[in-house]
PDB file of N, CA and C in Angstrom:
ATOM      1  N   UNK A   1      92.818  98.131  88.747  1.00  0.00           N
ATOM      2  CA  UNK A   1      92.977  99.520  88.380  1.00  0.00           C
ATOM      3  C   UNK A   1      92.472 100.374  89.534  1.00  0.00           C
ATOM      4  N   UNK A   2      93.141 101.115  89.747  1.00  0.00           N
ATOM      5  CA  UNK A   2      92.648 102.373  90.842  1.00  0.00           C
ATOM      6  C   UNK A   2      92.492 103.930  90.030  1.00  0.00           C
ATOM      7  N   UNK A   3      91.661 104.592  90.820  1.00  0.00           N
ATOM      8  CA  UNK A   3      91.540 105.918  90.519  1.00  0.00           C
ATOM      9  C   UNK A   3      91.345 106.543  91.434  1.00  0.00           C
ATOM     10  N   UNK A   4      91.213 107.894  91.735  1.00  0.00           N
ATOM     11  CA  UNK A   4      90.460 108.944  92.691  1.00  0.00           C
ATOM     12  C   UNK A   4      89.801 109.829  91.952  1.00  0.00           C
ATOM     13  N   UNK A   5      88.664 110.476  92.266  1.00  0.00           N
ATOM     14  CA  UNK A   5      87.928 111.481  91.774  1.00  0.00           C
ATOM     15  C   UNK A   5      87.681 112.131  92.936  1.00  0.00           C
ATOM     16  N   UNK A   6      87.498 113.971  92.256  1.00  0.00           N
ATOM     17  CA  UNK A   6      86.569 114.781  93.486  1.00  0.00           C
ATOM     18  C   UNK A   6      85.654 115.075  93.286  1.00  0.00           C
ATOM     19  N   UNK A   7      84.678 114.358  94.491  1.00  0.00           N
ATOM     20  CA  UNK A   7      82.961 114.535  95.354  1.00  0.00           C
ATOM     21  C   UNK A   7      83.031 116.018  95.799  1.00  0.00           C
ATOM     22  N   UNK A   8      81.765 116.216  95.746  1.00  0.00           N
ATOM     23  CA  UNK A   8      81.057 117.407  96.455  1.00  0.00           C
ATOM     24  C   UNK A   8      80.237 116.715  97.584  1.00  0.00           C
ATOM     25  N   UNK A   9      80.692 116.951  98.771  1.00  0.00           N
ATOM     26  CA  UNK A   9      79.257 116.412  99.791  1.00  0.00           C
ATOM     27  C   UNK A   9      79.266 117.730 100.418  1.00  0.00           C
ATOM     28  N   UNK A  10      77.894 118.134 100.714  1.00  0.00           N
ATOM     29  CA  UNK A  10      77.317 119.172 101.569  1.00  0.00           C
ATOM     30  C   UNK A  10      78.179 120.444 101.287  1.00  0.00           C
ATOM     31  N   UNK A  11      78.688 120.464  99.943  1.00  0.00           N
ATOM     32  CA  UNK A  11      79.691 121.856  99.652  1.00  0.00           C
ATOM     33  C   UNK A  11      81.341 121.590  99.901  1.00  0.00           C
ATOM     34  N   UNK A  12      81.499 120.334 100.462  1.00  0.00           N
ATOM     35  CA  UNK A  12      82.502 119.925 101.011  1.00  0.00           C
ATOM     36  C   UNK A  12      83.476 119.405 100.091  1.00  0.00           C
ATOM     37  N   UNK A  13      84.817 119.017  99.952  1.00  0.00           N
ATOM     38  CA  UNK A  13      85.413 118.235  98.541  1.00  0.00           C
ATOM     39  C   UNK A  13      85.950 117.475  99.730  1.00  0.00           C
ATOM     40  N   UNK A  14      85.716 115.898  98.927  1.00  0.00           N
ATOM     41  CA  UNK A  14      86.288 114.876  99.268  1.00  0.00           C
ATOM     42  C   UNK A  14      86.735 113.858  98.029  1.00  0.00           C
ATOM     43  N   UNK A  15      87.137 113.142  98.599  1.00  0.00           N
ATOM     44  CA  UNK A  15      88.347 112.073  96.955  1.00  0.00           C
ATOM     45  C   UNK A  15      87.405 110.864  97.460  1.00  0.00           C
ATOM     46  N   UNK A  16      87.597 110.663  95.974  1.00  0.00           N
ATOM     47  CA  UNK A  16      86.333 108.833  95.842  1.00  0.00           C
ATOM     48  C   UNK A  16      87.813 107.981  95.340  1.00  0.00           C
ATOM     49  N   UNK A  17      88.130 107.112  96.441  1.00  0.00           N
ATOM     50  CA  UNK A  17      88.864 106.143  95.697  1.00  0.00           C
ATOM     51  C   UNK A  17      88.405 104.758  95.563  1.00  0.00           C
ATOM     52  N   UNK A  18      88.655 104.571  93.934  1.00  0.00           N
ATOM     53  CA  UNK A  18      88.147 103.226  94.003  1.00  0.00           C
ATOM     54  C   UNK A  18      88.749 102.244  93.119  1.00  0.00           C
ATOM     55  N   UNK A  19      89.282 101.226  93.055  1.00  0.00           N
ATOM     56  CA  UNK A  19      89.878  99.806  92.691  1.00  0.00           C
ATOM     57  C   UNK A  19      88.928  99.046  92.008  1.00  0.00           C
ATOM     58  N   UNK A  20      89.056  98.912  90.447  1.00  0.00           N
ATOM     59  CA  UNK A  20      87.701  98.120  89.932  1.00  0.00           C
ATOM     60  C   UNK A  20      88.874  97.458  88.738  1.00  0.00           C
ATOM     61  N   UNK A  21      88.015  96.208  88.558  1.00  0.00           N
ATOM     62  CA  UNK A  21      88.546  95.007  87.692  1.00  0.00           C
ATOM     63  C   UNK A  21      88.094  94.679  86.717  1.00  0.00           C
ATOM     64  N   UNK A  22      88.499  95.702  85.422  1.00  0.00           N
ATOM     65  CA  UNK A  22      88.008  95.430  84.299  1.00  0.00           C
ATOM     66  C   UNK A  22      87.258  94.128  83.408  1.00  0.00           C
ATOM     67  N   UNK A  23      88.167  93.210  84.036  1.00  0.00           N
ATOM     68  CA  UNK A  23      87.983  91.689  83.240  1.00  0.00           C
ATOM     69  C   UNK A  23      86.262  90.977  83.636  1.00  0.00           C
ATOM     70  N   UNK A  24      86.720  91.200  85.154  1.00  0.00           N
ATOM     71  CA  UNK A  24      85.298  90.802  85.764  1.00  0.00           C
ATOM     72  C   UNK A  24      84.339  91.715  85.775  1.00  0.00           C
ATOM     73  N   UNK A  25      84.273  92.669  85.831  1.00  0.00           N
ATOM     74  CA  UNK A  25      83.394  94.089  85.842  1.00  0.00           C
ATOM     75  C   UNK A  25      83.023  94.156  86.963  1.00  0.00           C
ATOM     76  N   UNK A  26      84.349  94.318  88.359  1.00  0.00           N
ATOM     77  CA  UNK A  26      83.360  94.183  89.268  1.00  0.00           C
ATOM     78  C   UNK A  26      84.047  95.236  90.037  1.00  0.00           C
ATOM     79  N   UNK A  27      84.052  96.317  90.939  1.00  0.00           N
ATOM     80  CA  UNK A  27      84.426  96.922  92.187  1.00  0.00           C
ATOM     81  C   UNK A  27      85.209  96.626  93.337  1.00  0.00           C
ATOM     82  N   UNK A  28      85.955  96.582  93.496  1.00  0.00           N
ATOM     83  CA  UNK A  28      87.151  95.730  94.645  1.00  0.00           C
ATOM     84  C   UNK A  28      87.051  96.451  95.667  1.00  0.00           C
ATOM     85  N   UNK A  29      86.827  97.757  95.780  1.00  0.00           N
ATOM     86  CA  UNK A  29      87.145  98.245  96.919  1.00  0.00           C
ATOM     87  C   UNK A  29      87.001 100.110  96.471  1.00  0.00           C
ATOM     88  N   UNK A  30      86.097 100.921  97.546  1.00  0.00           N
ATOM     89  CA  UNK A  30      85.684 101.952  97.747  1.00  0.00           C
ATOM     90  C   UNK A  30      86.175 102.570  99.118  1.00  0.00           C
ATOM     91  N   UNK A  31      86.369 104.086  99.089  1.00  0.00           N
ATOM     92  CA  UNK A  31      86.626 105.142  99.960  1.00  0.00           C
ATOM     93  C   UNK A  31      86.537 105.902 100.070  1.00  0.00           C
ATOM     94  N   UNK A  32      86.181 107.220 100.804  1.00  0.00           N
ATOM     95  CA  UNK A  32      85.920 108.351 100.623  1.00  0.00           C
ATOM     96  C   UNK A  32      87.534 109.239 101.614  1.00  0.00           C
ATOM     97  N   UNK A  33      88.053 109.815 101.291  1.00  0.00           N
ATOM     98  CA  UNK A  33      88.593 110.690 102.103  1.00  0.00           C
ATOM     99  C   UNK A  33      88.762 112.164 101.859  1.00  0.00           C
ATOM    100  N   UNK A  34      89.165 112.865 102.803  1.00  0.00           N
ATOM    101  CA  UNK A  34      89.271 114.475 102.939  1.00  0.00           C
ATOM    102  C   UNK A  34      90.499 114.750 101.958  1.00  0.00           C
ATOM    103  N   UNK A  35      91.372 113.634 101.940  1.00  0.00           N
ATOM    104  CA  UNK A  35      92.741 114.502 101.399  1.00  0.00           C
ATOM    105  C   UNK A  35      93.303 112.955 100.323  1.00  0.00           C
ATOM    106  N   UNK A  36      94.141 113.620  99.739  1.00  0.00           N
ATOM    107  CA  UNK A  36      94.602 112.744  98.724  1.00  0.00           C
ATOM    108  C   UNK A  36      96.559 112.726  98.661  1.00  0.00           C
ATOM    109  N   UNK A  37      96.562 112.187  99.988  1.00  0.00           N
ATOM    110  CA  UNK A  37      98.241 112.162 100.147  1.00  0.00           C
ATOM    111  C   UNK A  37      98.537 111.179  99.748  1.00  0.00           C
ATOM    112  N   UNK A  38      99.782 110.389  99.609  1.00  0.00           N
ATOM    113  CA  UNK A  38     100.343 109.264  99.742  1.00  0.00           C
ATOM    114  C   UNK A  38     100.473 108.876 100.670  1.00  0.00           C
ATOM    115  N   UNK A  39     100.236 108.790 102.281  1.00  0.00           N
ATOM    116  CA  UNK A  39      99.606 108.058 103.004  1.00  0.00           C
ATOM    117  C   UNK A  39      98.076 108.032 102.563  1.00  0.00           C
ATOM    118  N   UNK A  40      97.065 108.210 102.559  1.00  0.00           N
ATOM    119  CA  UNK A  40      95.583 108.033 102.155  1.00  0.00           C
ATOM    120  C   UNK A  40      96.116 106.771 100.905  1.00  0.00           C
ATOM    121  N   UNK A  41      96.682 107.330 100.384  1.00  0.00           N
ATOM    122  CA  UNK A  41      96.625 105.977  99.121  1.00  0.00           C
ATOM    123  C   UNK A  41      97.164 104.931  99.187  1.00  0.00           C
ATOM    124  N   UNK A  42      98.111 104.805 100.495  1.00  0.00           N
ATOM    125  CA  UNK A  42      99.014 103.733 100.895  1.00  0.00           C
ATOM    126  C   UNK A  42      97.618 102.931 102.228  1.00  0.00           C
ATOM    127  N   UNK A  43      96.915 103.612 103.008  1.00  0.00           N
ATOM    128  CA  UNK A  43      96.101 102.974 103.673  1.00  0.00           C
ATOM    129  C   UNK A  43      94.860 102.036 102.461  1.00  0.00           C
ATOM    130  N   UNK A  44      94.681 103.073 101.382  1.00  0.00           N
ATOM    131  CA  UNK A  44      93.548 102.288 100.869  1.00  0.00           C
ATOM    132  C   UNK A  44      94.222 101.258  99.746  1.00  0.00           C
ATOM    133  N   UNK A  45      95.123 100.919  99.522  1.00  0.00           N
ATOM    134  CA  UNK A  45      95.928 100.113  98.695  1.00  0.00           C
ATOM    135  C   UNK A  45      96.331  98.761  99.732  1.00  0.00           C
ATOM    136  N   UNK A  46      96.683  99.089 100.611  1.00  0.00           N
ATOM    137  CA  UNK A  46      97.004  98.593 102.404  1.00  0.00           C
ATOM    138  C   UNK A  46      95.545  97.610 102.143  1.00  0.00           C
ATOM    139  N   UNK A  47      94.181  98.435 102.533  1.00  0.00           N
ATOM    140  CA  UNK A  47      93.286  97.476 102.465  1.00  0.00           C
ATOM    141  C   UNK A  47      93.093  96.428 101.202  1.00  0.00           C
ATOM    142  N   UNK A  48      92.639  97.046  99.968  1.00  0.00           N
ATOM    143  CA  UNK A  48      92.798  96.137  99.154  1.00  0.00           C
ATOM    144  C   UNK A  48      94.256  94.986  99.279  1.00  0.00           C
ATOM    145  N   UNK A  49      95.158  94.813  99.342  1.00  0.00           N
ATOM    146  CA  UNK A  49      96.299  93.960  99.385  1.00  0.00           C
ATOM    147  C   UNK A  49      96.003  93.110 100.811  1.00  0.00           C
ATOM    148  N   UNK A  50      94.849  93.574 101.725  1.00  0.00           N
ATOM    149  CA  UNK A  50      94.778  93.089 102.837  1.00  0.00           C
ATOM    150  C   UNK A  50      93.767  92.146 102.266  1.00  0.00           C
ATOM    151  N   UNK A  51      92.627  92.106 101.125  1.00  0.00           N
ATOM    152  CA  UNK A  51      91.673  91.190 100.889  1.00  0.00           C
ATOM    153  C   UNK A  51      91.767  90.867  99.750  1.00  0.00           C
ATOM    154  N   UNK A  52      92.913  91.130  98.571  1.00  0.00           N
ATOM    155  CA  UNK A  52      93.129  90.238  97.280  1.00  0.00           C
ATOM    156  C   UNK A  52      94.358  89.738  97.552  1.00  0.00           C
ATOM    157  N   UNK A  53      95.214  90.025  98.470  1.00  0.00           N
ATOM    158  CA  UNK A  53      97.130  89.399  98.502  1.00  0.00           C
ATOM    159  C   UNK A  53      97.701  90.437  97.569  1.00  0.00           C
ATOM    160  N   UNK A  54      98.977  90.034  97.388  1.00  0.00           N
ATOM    161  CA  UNK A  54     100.045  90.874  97.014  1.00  0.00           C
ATOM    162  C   UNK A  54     100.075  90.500  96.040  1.00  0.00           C
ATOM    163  N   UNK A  55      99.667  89.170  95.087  1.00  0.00           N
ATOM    164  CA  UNK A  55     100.350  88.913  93.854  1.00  0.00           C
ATOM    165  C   UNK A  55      99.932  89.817  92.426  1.00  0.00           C
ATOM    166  N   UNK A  56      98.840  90.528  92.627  1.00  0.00           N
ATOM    167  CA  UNK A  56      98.247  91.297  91.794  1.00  0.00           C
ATOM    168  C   UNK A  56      98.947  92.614  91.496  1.00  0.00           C
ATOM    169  N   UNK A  57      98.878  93.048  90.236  1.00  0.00           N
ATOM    170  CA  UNK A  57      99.791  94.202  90.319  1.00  0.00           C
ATOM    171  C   UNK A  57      98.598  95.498  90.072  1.00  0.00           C
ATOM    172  N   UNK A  58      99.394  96.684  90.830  1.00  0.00           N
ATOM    173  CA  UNK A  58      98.300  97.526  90.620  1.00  0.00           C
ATOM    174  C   UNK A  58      98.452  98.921  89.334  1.00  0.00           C
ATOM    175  N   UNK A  59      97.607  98.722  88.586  1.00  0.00           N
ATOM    176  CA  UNK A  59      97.114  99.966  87.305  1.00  0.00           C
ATOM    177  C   UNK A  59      96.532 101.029  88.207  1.00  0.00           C
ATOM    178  N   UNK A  60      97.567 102.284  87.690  1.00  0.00           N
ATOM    179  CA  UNK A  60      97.385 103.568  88.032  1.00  0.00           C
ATOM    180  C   UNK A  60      97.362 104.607  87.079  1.00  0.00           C
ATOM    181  N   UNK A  61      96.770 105.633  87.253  1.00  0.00           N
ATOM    182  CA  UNK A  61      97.174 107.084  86.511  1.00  0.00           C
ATOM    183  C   UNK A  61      98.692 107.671  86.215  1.00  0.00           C
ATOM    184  N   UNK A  62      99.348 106.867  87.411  1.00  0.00           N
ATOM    185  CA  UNK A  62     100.994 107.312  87.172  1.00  0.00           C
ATOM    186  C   UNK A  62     101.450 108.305  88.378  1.00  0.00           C
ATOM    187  N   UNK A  63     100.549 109.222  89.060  1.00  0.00           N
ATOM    188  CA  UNK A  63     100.300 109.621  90.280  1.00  0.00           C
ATOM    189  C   UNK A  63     101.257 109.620  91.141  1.00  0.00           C
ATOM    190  N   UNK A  64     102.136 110.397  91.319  1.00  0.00           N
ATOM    191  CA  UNK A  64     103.162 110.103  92.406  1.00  0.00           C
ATOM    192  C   UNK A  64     102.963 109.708  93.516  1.00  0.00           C
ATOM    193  N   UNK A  65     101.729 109.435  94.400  1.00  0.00           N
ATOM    194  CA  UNK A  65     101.792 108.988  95.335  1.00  0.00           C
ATOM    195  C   UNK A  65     101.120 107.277  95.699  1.00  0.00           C
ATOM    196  N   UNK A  66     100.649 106.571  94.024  1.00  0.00           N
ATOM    197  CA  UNK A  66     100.533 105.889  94.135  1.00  0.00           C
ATOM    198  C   UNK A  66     101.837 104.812  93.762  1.00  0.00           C
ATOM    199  N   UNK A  67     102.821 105.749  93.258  1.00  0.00           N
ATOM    200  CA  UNK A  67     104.022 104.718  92.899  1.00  0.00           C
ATOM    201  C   UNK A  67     104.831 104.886  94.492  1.00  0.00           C
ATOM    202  N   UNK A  68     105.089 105.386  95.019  1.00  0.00           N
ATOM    203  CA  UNK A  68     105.525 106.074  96.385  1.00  0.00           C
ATOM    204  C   UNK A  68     105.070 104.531  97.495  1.00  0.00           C
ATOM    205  N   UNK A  69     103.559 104.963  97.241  1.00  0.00           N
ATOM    206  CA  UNK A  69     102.752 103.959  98.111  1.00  0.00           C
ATOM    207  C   UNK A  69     103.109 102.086  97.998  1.00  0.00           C
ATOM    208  N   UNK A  70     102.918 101.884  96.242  1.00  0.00           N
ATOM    209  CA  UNK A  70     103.216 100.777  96.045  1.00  0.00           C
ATOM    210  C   UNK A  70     104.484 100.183  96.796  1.00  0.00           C
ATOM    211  N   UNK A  71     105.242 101.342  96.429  1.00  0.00           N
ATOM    212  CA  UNK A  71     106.606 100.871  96.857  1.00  0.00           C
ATOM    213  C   UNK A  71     107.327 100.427  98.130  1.00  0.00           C
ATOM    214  N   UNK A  72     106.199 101.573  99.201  1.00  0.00           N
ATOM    215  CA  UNK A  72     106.842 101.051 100.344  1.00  0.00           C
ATOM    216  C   UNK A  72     105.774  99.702 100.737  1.00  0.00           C
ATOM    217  N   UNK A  73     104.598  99.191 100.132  1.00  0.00           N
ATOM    218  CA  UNK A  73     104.155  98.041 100.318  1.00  0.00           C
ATOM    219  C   UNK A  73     104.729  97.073  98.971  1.00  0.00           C
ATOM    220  N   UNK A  74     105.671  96.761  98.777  1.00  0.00           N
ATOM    221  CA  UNK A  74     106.290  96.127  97.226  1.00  0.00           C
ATOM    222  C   UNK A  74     105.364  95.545  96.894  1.00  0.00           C
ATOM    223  N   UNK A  75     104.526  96.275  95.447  1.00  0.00           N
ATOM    224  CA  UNK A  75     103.873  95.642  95.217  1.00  0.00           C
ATOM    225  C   UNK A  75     104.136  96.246  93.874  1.00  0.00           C
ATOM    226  N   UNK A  76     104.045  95.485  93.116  1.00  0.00           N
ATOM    227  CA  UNK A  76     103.970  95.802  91.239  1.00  0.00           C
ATOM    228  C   UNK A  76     102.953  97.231  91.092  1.00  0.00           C
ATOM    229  N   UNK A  77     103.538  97.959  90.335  1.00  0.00           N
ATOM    230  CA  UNK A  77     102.836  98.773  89.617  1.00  0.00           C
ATOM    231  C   UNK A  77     103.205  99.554  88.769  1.00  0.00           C
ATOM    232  N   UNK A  78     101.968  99.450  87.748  1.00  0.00           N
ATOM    233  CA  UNK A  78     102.152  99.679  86.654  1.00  0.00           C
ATOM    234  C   UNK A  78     101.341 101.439  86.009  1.00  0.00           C
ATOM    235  N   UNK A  79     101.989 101.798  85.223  1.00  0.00           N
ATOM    236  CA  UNK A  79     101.112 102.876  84.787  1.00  0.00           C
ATOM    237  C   UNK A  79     100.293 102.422  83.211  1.00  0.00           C
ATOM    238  N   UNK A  80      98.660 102.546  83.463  1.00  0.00           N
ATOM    239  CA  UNK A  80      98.070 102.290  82.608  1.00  0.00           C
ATOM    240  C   UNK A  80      98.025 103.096  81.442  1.00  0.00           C
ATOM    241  N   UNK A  81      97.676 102.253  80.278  1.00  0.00           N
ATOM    242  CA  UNK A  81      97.430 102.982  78.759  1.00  0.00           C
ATOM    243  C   UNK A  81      96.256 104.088  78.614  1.00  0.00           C
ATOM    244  N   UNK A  82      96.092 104.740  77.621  1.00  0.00           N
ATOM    245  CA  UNK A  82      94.634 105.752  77.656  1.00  0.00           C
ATOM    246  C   UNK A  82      93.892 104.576  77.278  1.00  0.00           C
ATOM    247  N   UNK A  83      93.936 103.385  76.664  1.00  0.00           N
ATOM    248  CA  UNK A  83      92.341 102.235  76.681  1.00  0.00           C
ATOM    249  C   UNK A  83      92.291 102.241  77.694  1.00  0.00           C
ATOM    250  N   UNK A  84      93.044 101.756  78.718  1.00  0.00           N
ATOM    251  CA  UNK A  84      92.503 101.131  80.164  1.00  0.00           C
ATOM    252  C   UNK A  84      92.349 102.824  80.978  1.00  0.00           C
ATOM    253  N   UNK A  85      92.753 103.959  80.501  1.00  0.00           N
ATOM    254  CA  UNK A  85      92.321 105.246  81.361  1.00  0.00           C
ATOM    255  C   UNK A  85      90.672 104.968  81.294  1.00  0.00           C
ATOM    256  N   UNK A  86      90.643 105.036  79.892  1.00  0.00           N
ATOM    257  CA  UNK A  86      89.145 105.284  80.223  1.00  0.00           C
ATOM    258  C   UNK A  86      88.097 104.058  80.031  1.00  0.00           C
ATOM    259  N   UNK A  87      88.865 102.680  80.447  1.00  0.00           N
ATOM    260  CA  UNK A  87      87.883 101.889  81.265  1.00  0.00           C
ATOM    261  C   UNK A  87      87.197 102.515  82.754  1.00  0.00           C
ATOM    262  N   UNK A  88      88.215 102.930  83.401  1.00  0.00           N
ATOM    263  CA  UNK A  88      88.697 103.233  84.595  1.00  0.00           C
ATOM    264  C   UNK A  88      87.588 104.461  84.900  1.00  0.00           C
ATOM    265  N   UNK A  89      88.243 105.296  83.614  1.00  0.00           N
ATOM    266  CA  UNK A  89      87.566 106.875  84.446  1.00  0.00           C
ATOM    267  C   UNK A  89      85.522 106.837  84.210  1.00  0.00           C
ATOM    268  N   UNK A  90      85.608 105.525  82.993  1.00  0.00           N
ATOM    269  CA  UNK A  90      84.177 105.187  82.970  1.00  0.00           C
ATOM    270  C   UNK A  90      83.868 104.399  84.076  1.00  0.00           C
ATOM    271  N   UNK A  91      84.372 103.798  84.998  1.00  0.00           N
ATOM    272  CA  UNK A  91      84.131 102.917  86.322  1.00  0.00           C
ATOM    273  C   UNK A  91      83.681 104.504  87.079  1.00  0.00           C
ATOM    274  N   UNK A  92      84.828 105.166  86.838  1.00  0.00           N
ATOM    275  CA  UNK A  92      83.995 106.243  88.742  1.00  0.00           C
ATOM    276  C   UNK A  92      83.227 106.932  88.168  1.00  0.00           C
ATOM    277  N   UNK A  93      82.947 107.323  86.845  1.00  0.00           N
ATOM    278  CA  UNK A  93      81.690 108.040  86.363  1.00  0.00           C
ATOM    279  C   UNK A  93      80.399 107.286  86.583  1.00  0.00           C
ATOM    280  N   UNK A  94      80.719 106.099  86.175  1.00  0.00           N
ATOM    281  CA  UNK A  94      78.890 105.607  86.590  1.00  0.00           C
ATOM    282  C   UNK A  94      79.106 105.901  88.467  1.00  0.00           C
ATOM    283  N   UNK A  95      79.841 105.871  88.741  1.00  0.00           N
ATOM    284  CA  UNK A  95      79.797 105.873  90.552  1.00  0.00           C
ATOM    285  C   UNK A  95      78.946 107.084  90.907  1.00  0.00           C
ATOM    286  N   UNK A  96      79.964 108.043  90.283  1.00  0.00           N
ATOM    287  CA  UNK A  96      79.301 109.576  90.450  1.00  0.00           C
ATOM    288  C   UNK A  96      78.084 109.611  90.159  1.00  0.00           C
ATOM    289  N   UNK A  97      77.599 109.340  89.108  1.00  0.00           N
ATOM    290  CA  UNK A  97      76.273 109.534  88.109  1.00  0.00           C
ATOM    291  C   UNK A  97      74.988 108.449  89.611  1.00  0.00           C
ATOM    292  N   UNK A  98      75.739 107.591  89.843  1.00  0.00           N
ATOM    293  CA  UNK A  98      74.954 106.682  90.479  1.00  0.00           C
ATOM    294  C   UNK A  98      74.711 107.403  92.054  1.00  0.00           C
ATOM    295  N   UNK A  99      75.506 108.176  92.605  1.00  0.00           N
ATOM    296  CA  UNK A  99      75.337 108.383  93.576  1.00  0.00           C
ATOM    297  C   UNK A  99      74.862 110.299  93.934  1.00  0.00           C
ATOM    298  N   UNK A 100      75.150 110.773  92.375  1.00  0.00           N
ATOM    299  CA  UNK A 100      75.072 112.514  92.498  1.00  0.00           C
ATOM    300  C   UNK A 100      74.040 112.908  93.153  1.00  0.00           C
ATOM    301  N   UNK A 101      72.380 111.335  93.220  1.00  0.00           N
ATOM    302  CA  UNK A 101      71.294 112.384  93.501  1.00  0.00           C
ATOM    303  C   UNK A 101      71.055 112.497  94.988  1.00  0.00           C
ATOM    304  N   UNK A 102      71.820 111.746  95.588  1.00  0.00           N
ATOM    305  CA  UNK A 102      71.636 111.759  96.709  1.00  0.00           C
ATOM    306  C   UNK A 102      72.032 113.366  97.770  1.00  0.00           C
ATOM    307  N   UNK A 103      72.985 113.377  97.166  1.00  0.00           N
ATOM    308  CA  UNK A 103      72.857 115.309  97.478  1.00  0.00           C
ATOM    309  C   UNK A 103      72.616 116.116  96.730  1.00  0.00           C
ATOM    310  N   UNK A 104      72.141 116.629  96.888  1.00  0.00           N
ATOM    311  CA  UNK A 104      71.364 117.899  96.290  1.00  0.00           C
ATOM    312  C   UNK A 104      71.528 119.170  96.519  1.00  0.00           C
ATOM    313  N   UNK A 105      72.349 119.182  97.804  1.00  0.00           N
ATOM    314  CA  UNK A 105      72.410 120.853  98.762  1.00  0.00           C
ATOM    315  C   UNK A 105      73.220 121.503  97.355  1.00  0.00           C
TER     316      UNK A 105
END
């Protein structure tokens, strides 16, 4: 499953993308970027497929630029149910929650 959320750093907005695996409960893969194009989501999809392979299919929000992305790397994807939304949107909330105190400005 993938998501993006928007960070505040130093007043700044940046996108948290991150790839986490419900079954195992574990984090696959993290990013921070300035912008949230379909290239940005095709590089960080790019990496993950670079360290799990292609056979995995990827759960999204439905996001036009992650079906865009999949596509020009053929890779399965699927648009997830509201159960698995909010596995998902509970994955980058503890992220946030875990990382909010570190800025403070």
């Amino acid at each position: 499953m993938i998501d993006e959320s928007m960070i505040t750093i130093k007043g700044e907005v940046y996108w948290l993308w991150i790839a986490y695996e419900p079954y195992i409960n574990k984090y696959l893969l993290m990013d921070i970027s300035k912008d949230r194009t379909t290239l940005r989501c095709y590089y960080f999809i790019k990496r993950l497929r670079r360290l799990y392979g292609s056979k995995y299919t990827v759960y999204t929000d439905g996001a036009h630029y992650y079906n865009q992305a999949c596509r020009w790397l053929r890779i399965k994807h699927v648009v997830y149910n509201q159960e698995d939304k909010n596995i998902i949107e509970r994955a980058v909330q503890y992220i946030k929650d875990r990382t909010e105190c570190f800025d403070d400005l």
